[in-house]
C-alpha atoms as a PDB file:
ATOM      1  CA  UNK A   1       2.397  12.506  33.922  1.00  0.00           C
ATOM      2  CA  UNK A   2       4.587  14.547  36.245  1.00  0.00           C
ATOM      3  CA  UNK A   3       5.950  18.035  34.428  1.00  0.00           C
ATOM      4  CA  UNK A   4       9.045  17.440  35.024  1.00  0.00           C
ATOM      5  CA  UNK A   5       8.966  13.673  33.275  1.00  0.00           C
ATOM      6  CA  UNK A   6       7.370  14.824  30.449  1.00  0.00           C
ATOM      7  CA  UNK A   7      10.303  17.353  30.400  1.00  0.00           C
ATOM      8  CA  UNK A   8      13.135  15.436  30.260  1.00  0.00           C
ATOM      9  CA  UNK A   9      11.484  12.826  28.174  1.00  0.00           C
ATOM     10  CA  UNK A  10      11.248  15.589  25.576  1.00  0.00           C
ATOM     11  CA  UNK A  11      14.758  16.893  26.106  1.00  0.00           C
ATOM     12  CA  UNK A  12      15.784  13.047  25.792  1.00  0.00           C
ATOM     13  CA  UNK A  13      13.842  12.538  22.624  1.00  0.00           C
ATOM     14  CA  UNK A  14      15.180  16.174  20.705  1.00  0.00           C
ATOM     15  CA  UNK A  15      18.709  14.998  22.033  1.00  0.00           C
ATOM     16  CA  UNK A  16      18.241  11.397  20.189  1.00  0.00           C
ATOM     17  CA  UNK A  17      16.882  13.071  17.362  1.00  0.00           C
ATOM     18  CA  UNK A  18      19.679  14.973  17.027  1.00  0.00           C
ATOM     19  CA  UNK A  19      22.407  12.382  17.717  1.00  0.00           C
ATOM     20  CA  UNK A  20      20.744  10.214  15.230  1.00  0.00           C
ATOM     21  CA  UNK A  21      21.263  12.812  12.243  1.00  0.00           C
ATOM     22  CA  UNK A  22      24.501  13.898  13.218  1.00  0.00           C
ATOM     23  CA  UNK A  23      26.098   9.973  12.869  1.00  0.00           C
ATOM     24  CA  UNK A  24      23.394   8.423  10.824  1.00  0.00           C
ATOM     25  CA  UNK A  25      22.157  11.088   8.319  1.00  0.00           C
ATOM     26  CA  UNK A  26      21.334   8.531   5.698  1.00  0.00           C
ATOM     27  CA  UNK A  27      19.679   6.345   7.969  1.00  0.00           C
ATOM     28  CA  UNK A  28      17.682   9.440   9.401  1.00  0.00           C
ATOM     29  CA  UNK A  29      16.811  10.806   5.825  1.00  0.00           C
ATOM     30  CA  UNK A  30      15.408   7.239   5.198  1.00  0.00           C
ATOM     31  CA  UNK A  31      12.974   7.332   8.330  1.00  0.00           C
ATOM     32  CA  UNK A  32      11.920  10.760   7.498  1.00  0.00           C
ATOM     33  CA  UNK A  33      10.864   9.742   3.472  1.00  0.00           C
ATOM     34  CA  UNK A  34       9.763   6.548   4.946  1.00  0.00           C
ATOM     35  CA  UNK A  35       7.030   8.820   7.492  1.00  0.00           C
ATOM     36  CA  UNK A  36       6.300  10.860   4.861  1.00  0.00           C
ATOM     37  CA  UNK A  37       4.955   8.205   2.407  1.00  0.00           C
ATOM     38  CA  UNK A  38       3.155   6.571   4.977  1.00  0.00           C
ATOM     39  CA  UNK A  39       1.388  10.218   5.737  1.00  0.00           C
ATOM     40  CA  UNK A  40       0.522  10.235   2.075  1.00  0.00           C
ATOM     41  CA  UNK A  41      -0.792   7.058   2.343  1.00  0.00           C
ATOM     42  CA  UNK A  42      -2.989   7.773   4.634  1.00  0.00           C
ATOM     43  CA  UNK A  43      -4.504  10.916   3.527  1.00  0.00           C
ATOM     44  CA  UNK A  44      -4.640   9.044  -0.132  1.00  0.00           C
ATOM     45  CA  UNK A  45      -6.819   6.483   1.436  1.00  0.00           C
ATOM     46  CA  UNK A  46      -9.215   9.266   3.818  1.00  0.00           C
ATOM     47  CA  UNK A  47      -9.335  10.884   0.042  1.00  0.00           C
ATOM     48  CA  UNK A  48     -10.583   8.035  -1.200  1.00  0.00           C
ATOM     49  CA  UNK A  49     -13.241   7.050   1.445  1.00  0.00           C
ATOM     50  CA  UNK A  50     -14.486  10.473   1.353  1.00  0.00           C
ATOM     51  CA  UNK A  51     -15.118  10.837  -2.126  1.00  0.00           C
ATOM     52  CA  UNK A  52     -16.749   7.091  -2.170  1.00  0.00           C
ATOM     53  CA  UNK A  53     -19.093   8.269   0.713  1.00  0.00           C
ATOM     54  CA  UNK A  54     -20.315  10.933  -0.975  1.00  0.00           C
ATOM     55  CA  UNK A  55     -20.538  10.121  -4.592  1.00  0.00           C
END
């Protein structure tokens, strides 16, 4: 990917970001708890394959 798409595809994506928790904070704050429990979902799970592999 050219340097200069990958860029303004960044710039786009911080600038989106932004917008979206300026006019929708509660929407944003929803997405963001809504990542996180799926993060701790998933290392809850690797948690539990590791300790089943080596018990």
């Amino acid at each position: 990917m050219p340097i200069f798409l990958k860029k303004l595809l960044i710039i786009l994506s911080v600038g989106f970001l932004i917008y979206f928790m300026a006019f929708r904070p509660q929407g944003a704050a929803d997405l963001f708890k809504a990542i996180g429990v799926a993060l701790l979902a998933i290392a809850a799970g690797l948690g539990d394959f590791l300790t089943s592999l080596f018990s």
